[in-house]
PDB file of N, CA and C in Angstrom:
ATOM      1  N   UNK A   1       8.639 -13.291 -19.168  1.00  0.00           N
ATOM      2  CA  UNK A   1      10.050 -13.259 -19.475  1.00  0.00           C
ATOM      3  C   UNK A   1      10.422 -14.497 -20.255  1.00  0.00           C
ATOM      4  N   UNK A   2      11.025 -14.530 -20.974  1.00  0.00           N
ATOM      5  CA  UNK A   2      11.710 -15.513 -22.012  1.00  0.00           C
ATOM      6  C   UNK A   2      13.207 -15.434 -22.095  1.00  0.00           C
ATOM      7  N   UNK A   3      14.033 -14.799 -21.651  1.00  0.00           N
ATOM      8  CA  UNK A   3      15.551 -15.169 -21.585  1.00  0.00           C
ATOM      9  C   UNK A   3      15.699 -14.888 -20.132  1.00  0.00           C
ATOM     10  N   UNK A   4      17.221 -14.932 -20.037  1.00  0.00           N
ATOM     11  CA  UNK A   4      17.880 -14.661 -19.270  1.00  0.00           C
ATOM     12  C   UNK A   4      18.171 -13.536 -18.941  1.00  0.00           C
ATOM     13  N   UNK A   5      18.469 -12.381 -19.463  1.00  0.00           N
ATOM     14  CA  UNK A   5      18.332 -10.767 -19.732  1.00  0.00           C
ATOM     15  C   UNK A   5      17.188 -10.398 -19.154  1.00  0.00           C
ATOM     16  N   UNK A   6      16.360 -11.122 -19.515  1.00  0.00           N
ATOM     17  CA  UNK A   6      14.991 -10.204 -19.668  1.00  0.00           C
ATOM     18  C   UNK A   6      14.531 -10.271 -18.005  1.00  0.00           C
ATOM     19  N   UNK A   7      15.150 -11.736 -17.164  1.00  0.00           N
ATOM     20  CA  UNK A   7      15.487 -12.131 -15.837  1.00  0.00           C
ATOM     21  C   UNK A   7      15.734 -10.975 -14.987  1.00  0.00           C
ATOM     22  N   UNK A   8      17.234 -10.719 -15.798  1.00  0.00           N
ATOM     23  CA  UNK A   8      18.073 -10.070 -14.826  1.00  0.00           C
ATOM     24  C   UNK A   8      17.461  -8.780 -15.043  1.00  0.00           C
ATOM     25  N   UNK A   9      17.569  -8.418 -15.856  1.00  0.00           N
ATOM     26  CA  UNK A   9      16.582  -6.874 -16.033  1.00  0.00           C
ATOM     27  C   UNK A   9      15.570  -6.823 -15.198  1.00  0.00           C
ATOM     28  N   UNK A  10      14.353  -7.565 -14.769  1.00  0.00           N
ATOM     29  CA  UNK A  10      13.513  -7.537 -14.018  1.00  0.00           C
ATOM     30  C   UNK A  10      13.947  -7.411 -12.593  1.00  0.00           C
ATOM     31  N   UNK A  11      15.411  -8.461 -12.337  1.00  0.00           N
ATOM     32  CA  UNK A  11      15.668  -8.633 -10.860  1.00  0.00           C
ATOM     33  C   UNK A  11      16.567  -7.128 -10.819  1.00  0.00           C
ATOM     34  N   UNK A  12      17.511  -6.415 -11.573  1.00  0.00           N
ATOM     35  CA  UNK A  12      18.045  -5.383 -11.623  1.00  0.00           C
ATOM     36  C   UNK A  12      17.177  -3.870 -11.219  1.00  0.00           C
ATOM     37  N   UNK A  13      15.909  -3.803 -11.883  1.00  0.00           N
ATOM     38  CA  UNK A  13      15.161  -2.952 -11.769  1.00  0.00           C
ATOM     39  C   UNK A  13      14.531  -2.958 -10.244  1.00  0.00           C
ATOM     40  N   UNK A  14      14.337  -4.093 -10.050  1.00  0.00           N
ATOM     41  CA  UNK A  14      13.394  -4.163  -8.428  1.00  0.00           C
ATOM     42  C   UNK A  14      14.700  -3.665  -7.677  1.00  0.00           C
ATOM     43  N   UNK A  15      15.683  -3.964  -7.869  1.00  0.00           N
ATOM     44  CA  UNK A  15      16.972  -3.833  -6.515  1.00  0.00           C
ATOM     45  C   UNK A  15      16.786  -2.575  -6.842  1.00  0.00           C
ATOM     46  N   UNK A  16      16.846  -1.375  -7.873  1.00  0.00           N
ATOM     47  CA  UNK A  16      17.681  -0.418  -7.837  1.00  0.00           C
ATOM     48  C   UNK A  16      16.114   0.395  -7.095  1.00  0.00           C
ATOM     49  N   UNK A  17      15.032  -0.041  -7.821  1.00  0.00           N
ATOM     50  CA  UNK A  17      13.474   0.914  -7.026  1.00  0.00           C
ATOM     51  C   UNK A  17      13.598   0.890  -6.064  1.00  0.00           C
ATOM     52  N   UNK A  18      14.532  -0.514  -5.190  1.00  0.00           N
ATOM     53  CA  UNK A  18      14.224  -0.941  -3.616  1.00  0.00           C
ATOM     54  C   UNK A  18      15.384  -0.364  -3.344  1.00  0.00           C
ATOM     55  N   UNK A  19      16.417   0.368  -3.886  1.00  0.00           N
ATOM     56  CA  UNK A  19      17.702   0.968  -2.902  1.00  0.00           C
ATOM     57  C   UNK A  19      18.704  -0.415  -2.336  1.00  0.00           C
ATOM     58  N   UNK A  20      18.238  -1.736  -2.621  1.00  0.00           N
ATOM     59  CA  UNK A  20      18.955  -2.880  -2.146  1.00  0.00           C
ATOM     60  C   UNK A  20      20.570  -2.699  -2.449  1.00  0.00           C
ATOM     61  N   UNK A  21      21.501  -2.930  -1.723  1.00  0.00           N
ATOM     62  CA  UNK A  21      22.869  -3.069  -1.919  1.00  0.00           C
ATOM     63  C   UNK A  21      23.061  -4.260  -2.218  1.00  0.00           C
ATOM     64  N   UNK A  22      24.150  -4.408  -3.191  1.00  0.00           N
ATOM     65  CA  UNK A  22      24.688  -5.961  -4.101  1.00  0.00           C
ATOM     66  C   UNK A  22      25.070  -6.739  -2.352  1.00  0.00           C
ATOM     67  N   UNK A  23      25.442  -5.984  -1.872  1.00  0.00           N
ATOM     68  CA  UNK A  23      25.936  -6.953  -0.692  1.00  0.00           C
ATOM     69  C   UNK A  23      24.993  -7.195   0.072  1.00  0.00           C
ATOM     70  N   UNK A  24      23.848  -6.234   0.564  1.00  0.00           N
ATOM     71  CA  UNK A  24      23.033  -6.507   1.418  1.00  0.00           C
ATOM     72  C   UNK A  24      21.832  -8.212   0.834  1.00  0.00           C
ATOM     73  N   UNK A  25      21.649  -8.002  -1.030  1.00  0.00           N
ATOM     74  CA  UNK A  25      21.390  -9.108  -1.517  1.00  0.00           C
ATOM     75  C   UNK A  25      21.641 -10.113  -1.310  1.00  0.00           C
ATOM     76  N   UNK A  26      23.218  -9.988  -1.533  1.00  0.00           N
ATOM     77  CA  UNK A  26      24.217 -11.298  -1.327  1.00  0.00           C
ATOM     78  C   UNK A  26      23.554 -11.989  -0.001  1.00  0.00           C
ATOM     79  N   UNK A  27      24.300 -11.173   1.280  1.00  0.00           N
ATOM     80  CA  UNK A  27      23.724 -11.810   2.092  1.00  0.00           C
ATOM     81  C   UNK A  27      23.163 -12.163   2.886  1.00  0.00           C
ATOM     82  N   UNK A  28      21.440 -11.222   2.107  1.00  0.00           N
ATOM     83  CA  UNK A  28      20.281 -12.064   2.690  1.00  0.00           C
ATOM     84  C   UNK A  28      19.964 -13.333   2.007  1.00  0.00           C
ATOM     85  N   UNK A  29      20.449 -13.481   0.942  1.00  0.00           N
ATOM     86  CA  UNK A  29      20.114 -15.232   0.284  1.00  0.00           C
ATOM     87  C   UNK A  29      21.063 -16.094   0.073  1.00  0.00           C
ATOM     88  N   UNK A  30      22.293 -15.414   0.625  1.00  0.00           N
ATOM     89  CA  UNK A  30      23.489 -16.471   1.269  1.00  0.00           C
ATOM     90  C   UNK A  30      24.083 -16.901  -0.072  1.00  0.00           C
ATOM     91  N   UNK A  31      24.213 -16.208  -1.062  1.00  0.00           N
ATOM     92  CA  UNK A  31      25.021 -16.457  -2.577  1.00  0.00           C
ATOM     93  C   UNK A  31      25.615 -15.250  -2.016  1.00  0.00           C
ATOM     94  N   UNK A  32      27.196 -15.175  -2.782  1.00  0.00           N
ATOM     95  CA  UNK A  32      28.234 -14.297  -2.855  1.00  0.00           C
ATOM     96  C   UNK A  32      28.188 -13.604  -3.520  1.00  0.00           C
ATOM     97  N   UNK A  33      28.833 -12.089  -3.668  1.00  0.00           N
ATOM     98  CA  UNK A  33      28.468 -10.839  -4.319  1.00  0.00           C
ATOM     99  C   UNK A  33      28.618 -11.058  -5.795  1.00  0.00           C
ATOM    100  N   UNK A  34      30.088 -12.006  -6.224  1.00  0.00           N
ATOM    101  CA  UNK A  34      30.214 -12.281  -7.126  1.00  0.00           C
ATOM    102  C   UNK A  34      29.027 -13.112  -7.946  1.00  0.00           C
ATOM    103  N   UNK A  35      28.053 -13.638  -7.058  1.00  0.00           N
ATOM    104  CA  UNK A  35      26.916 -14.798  -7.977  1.00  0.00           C
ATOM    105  C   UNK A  35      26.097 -13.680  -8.129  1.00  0.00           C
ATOM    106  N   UNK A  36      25.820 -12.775  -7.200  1.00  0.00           N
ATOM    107  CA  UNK A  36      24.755 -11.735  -7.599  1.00  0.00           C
ATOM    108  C   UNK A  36      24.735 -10.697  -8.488  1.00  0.00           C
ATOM    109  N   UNK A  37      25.922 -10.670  -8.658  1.00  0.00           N
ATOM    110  CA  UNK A  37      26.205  -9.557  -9.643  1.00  0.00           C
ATOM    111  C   UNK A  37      26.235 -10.084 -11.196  1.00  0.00           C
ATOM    112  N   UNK A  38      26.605 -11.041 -11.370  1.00  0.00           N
ATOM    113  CA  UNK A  38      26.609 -12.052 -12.429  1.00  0.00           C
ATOM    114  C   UNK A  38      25.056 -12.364 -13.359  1.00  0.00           C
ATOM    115  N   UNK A  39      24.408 -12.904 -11.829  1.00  0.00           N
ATOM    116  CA  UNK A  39      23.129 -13.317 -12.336  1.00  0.00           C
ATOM    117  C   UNK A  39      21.900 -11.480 -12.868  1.00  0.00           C
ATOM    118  N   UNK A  40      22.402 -10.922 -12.125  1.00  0.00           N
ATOM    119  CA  UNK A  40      22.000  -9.404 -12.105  1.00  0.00           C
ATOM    120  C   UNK A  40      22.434  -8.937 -13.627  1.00  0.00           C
ATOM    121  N   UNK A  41      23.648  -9.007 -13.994  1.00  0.00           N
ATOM    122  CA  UNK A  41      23.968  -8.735 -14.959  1.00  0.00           C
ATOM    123  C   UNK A  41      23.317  -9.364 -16.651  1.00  0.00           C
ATOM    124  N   UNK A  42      22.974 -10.483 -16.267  1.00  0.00           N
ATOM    125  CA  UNK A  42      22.538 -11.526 -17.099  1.00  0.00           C
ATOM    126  C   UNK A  42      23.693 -12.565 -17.481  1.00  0.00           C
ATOM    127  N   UNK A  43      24.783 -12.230 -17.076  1.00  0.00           N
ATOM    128  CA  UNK A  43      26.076 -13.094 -17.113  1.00  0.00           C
ATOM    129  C   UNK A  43      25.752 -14.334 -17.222  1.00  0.00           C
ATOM    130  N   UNK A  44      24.970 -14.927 -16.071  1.00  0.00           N
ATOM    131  CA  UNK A  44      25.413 -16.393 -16.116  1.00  0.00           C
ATOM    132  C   UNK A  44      23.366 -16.852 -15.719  1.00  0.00           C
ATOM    133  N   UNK A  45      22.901 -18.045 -16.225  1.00  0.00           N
ATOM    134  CA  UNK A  45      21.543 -18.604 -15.755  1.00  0.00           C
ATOM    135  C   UNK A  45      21.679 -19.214 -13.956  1.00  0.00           C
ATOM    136  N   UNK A  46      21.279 -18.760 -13.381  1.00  0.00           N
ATOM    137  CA  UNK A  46      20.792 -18.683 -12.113  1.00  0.00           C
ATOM    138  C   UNK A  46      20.244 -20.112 -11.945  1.00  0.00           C
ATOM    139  N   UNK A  47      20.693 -21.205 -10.908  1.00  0.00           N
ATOM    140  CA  UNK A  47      19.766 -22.573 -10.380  1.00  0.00           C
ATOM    141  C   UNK A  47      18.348 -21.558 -10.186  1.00  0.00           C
ATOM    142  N   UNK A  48      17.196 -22.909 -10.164  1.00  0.00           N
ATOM    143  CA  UNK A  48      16.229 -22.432  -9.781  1.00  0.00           C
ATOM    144  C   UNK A  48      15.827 -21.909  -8.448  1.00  0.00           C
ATOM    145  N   UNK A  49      16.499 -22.428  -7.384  1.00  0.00           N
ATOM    146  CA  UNK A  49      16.349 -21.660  -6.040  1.00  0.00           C
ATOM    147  C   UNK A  49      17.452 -20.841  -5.647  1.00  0.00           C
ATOM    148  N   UNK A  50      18.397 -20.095  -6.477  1.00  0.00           N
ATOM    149  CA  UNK A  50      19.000 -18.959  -6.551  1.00  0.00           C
ATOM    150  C   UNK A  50      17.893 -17.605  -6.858  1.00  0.00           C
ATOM    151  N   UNK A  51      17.276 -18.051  -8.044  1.00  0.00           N
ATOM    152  CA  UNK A  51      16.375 -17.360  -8.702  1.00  0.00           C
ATOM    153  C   UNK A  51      15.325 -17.125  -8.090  1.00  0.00           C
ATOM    154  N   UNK A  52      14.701 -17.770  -7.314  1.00  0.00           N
ATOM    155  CA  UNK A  52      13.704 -17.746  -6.165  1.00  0.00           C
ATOM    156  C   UNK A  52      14.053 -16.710  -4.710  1.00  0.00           C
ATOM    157  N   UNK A  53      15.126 -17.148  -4.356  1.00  0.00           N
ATOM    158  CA  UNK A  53      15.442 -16.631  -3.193  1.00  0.00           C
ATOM    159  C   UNK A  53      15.698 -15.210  -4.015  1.00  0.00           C
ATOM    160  N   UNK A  54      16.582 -15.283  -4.827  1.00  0.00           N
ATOM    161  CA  UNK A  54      16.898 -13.264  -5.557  1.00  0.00           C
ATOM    162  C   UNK A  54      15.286 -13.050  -5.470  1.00  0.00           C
ATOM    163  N   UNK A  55      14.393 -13.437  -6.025  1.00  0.00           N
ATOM    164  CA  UNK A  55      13.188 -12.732  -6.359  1.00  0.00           C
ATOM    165  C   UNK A  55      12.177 -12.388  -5.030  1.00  0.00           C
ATOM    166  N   UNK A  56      13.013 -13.292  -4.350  1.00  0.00           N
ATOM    167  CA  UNK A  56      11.893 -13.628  -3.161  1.00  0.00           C
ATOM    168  C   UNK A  56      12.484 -12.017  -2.206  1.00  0.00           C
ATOM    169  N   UNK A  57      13.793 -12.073  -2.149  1.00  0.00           N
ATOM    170  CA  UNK A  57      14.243 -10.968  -1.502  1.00  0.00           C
ATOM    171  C   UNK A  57      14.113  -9.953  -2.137  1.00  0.00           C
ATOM    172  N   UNK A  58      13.610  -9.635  -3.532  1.00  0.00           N
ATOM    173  CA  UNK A  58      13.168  -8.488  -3.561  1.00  0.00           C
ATOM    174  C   UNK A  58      11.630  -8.027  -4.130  1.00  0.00           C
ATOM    175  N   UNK A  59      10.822  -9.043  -3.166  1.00  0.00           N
ATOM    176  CA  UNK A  59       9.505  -8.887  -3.174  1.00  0.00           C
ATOM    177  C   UNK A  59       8.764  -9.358  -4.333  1.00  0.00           C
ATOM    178  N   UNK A  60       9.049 -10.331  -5.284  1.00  0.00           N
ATOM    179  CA  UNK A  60       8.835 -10.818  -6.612  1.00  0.00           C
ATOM    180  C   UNK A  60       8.518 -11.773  -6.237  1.00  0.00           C
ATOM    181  N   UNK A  61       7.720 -12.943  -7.417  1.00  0.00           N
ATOM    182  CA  UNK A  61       7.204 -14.044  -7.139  1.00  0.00           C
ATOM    183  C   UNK A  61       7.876 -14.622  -8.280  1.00  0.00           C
ATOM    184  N   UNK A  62       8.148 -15.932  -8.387  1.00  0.00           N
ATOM    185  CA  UNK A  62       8.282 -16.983  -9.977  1.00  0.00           C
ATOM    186  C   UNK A  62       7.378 -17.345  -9.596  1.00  0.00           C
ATOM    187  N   UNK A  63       6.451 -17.452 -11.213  1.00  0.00           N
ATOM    188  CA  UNK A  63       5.217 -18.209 -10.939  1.00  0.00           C
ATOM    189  C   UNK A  63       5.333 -18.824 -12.810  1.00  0.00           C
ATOM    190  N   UNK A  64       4.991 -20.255 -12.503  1.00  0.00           N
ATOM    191  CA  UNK A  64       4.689 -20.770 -14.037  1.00  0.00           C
ATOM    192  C   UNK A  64       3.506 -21.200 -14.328  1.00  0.00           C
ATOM    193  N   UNK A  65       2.926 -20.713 -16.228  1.00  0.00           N
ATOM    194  CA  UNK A  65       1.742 -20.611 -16.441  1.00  0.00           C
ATOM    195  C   UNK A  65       1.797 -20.989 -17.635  1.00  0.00           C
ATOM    196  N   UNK A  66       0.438 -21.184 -17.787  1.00  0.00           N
ATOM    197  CA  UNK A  66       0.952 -21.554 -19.648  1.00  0.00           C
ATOM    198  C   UNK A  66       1.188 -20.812 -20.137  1.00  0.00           C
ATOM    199  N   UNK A  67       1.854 -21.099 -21.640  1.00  0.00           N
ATOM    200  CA  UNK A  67       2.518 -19.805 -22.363  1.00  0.00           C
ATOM    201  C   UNK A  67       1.053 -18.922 -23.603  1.00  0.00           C
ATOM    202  N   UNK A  68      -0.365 -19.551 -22.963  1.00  0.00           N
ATOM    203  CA  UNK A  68      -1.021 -19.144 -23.821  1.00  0.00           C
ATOM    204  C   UNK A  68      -1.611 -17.874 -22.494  1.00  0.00           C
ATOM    205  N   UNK A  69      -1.580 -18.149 -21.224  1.00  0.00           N
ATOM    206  CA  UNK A  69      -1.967 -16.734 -20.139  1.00  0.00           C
ATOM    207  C   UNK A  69      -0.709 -16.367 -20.321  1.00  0.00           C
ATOM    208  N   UNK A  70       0.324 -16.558 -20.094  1.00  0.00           N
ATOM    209  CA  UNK A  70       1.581 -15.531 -20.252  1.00  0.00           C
ATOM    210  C   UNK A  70       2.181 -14.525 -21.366  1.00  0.00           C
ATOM    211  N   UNK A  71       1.137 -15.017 -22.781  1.00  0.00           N
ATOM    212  CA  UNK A  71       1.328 -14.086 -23.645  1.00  0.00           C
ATOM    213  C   UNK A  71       0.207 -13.270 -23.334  1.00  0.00           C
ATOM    214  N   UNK A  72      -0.601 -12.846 -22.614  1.00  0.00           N
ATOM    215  CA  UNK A  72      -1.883 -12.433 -22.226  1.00  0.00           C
ATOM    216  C   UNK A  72      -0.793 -11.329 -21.399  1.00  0.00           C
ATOM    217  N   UNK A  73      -0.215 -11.185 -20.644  1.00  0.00           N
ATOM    218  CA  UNK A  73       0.866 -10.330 -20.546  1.00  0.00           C
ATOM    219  C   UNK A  73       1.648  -9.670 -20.728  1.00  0.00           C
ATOM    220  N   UNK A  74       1.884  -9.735 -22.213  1.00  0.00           N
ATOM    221  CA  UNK A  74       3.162  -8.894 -23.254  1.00  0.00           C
ATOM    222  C   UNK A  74       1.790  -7.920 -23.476  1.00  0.00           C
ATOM    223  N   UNK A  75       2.744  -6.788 -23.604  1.00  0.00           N
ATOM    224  CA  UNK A  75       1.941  -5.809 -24.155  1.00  0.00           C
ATOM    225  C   UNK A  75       1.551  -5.557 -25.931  1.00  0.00           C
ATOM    226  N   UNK A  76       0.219  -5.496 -26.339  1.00  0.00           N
ATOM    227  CA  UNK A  76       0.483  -5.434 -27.860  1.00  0.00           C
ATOM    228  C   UNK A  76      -0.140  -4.112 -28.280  1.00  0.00           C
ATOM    229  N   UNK A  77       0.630  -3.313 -27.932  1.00  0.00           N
ATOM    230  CA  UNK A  77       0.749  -1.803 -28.507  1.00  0.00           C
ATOM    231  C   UNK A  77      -0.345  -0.889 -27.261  1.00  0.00           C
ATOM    232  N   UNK A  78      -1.419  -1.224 -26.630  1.00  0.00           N
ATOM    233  CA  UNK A  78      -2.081   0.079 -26.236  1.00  0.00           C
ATOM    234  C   UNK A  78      -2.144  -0.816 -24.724  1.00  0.00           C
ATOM    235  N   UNK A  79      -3.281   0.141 -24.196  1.00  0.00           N
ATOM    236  CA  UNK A  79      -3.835  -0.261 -22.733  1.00  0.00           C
ATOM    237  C   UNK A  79      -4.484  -1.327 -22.906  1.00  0.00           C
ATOM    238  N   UNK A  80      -4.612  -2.201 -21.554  1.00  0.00           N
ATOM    239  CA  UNK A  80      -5.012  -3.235 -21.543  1.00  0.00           C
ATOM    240  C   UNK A  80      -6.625  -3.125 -20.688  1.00  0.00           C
ATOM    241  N   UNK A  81      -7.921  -3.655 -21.216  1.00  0.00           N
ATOM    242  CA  UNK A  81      -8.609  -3.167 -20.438  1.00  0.00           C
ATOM    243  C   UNK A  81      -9.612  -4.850 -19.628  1.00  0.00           C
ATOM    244  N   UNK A  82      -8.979  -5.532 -20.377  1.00  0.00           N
ATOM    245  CA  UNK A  82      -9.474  -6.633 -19.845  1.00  0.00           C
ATOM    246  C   UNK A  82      -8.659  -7.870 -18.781  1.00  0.00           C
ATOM    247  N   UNK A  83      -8.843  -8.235 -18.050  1.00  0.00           N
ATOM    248  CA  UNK A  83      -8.069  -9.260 -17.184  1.00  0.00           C
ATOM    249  C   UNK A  83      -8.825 -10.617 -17.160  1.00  0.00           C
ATOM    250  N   UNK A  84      -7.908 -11.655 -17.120  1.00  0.00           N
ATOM    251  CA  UNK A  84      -8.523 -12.855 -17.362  1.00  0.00           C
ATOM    252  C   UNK A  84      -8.674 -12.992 -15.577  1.00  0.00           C
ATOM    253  N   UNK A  85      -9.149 -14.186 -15.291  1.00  0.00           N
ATOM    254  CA  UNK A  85      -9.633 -14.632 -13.805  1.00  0.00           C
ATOM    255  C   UNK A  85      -8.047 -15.258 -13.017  1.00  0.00           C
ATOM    256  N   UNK A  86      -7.164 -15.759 -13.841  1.00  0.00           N
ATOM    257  CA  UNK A  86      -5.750 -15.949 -13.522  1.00  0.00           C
ATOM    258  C   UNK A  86      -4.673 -14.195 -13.604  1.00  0.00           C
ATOM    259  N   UNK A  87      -4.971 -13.556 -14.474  1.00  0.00           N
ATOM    260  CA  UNK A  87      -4.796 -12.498 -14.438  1.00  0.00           C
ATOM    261  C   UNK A  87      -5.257 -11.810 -12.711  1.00  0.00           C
ATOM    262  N   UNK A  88      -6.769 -11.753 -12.925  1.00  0.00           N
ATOM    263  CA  UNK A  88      -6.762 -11.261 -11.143  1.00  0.00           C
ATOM    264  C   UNK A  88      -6.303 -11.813 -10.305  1.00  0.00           C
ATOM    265  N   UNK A  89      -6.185 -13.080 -10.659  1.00  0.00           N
ATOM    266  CA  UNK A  89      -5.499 -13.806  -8.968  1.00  0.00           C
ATOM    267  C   UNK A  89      -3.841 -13.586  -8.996  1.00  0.00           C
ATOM    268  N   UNK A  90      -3.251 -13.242  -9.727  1.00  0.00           N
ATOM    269  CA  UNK A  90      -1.848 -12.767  -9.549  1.00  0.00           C
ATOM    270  C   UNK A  90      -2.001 -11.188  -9.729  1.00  0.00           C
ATOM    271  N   UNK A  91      -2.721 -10.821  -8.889  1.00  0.00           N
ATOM    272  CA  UNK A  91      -2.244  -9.445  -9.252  1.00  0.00           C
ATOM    273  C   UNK A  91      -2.484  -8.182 -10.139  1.00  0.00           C
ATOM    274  N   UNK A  92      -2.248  -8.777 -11.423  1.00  0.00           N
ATOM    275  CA  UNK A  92      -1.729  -8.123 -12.782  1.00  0.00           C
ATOM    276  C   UNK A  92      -3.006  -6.754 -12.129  1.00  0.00           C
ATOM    277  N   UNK A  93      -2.267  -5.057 -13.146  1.00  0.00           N
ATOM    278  CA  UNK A  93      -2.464  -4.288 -12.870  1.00  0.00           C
ATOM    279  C   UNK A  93      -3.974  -3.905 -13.702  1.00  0.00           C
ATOM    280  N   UNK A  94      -5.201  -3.289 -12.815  1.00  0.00           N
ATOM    281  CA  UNK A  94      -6.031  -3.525 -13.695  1.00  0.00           C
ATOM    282  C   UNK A  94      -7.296  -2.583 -14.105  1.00  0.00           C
ATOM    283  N   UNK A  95      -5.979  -1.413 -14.252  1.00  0.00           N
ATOM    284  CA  UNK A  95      -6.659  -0.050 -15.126  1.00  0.00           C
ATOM    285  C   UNK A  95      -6.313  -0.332 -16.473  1.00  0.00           C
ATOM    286  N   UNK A  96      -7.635   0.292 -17.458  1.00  0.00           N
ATOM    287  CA  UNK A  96      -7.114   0.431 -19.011  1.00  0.00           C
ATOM    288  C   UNK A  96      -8.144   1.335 -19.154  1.00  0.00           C
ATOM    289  N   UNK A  97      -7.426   1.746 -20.498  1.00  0.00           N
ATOM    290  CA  UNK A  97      -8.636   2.511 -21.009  1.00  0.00           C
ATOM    291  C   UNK A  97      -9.975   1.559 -21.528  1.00  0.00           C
ATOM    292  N   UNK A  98     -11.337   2.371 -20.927  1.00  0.00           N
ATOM    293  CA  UNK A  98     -12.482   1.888 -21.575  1.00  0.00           C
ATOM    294  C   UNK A  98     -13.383   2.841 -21.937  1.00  0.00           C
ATOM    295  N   UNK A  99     -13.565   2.156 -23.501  1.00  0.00           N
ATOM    296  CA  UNK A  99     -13.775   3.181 -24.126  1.00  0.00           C
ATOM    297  C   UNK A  99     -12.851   3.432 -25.291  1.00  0.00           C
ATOM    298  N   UNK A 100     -13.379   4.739 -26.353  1.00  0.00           N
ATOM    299  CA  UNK A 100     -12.182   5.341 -27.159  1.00  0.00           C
ATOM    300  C   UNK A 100     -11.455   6.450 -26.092  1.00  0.00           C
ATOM    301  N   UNK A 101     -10.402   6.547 -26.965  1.00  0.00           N
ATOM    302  CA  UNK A 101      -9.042   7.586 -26.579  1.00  0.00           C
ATOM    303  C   UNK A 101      -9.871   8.791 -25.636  1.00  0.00           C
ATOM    304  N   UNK A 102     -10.671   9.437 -25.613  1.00  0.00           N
ATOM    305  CA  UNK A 102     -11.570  10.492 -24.960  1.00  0.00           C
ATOM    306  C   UNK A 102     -12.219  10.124 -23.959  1.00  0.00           C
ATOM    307  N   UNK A 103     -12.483   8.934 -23.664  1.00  0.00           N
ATOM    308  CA  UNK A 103     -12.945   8.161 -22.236  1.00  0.00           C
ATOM    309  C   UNK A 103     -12.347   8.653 -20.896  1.00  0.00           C
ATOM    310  N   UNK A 104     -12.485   8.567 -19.956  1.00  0.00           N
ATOM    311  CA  UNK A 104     -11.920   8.317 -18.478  1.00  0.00           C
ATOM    312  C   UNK A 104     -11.402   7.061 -19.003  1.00  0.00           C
ATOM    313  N   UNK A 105     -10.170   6.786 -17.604  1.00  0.00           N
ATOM    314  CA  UNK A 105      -9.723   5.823 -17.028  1.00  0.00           C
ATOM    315  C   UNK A 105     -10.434   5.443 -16.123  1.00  0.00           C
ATOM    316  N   UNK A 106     -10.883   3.981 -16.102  1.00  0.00           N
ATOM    317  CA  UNK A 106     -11.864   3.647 -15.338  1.00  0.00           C
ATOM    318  C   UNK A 106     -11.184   2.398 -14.882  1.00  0.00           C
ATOM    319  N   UNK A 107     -11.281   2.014 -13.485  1.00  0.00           N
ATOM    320  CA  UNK A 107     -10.573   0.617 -12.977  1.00  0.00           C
ATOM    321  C   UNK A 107     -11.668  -0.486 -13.368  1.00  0.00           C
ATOM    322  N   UNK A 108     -11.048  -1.451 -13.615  1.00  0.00           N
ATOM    323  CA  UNK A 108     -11.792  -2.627 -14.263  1.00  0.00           C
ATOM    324  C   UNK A 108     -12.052  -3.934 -12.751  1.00  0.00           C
ATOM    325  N   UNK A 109     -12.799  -4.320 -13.247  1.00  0.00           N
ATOM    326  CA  UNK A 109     -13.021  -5.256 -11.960  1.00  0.00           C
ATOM    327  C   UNK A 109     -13.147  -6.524 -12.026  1.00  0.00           C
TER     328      UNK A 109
END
């Protein structure tokens, strides 16, 4: 992520998959409906442990990396079939195609 939008979009999408209510948000991380809805919106930049606790309550991590593994993350047009060793240790999802277009999907390891 690189703006603020791109923030709230991420924290927007997890609430609505998770069924979370703006209020039930509010106050499990003890900010007011009005800060959550704001920062949700992309309205306003979030302190850093606003942003933590939103992410934390809805099962998300902030994690900072360099910006040369974090572009290793944007997608550049197809499947991804390779993962770096920081890549596996956070997670990241790690099917791609291998192979041409006519291949199986094969999980990578």
């Amino acid at each position: 992520m690189k703006t603020v939008g791109q923030f709230a979009a991420a924290l927007s999408a997890a609430k609505q998959e998770q069924g979370v209510t703006l209020a039930a948000l509010a106050t499990n991380t003890g900010l007011t409906p009005l800060a959550v809805r704001q920062i949700l919106d992309g309205k306003v930049s979030p302190r850093i442990s606003n942003a933590m606790a939103l992410a934390s309550e809805l099962g998300l991590e902030l994690v900072l990396m360099p910006k040369t593994a974090a572009a290793s993350f944007e997608s550049k047009g197809g499947e991804r079939t390779l993962l770096s060793p920081l890549e596996r240790q956070l997670g990241a999802p790690s099917i791609g195609i291998v192979g041409d277009q006519n291949s199986e999907v094969k999980e990578g390891r």
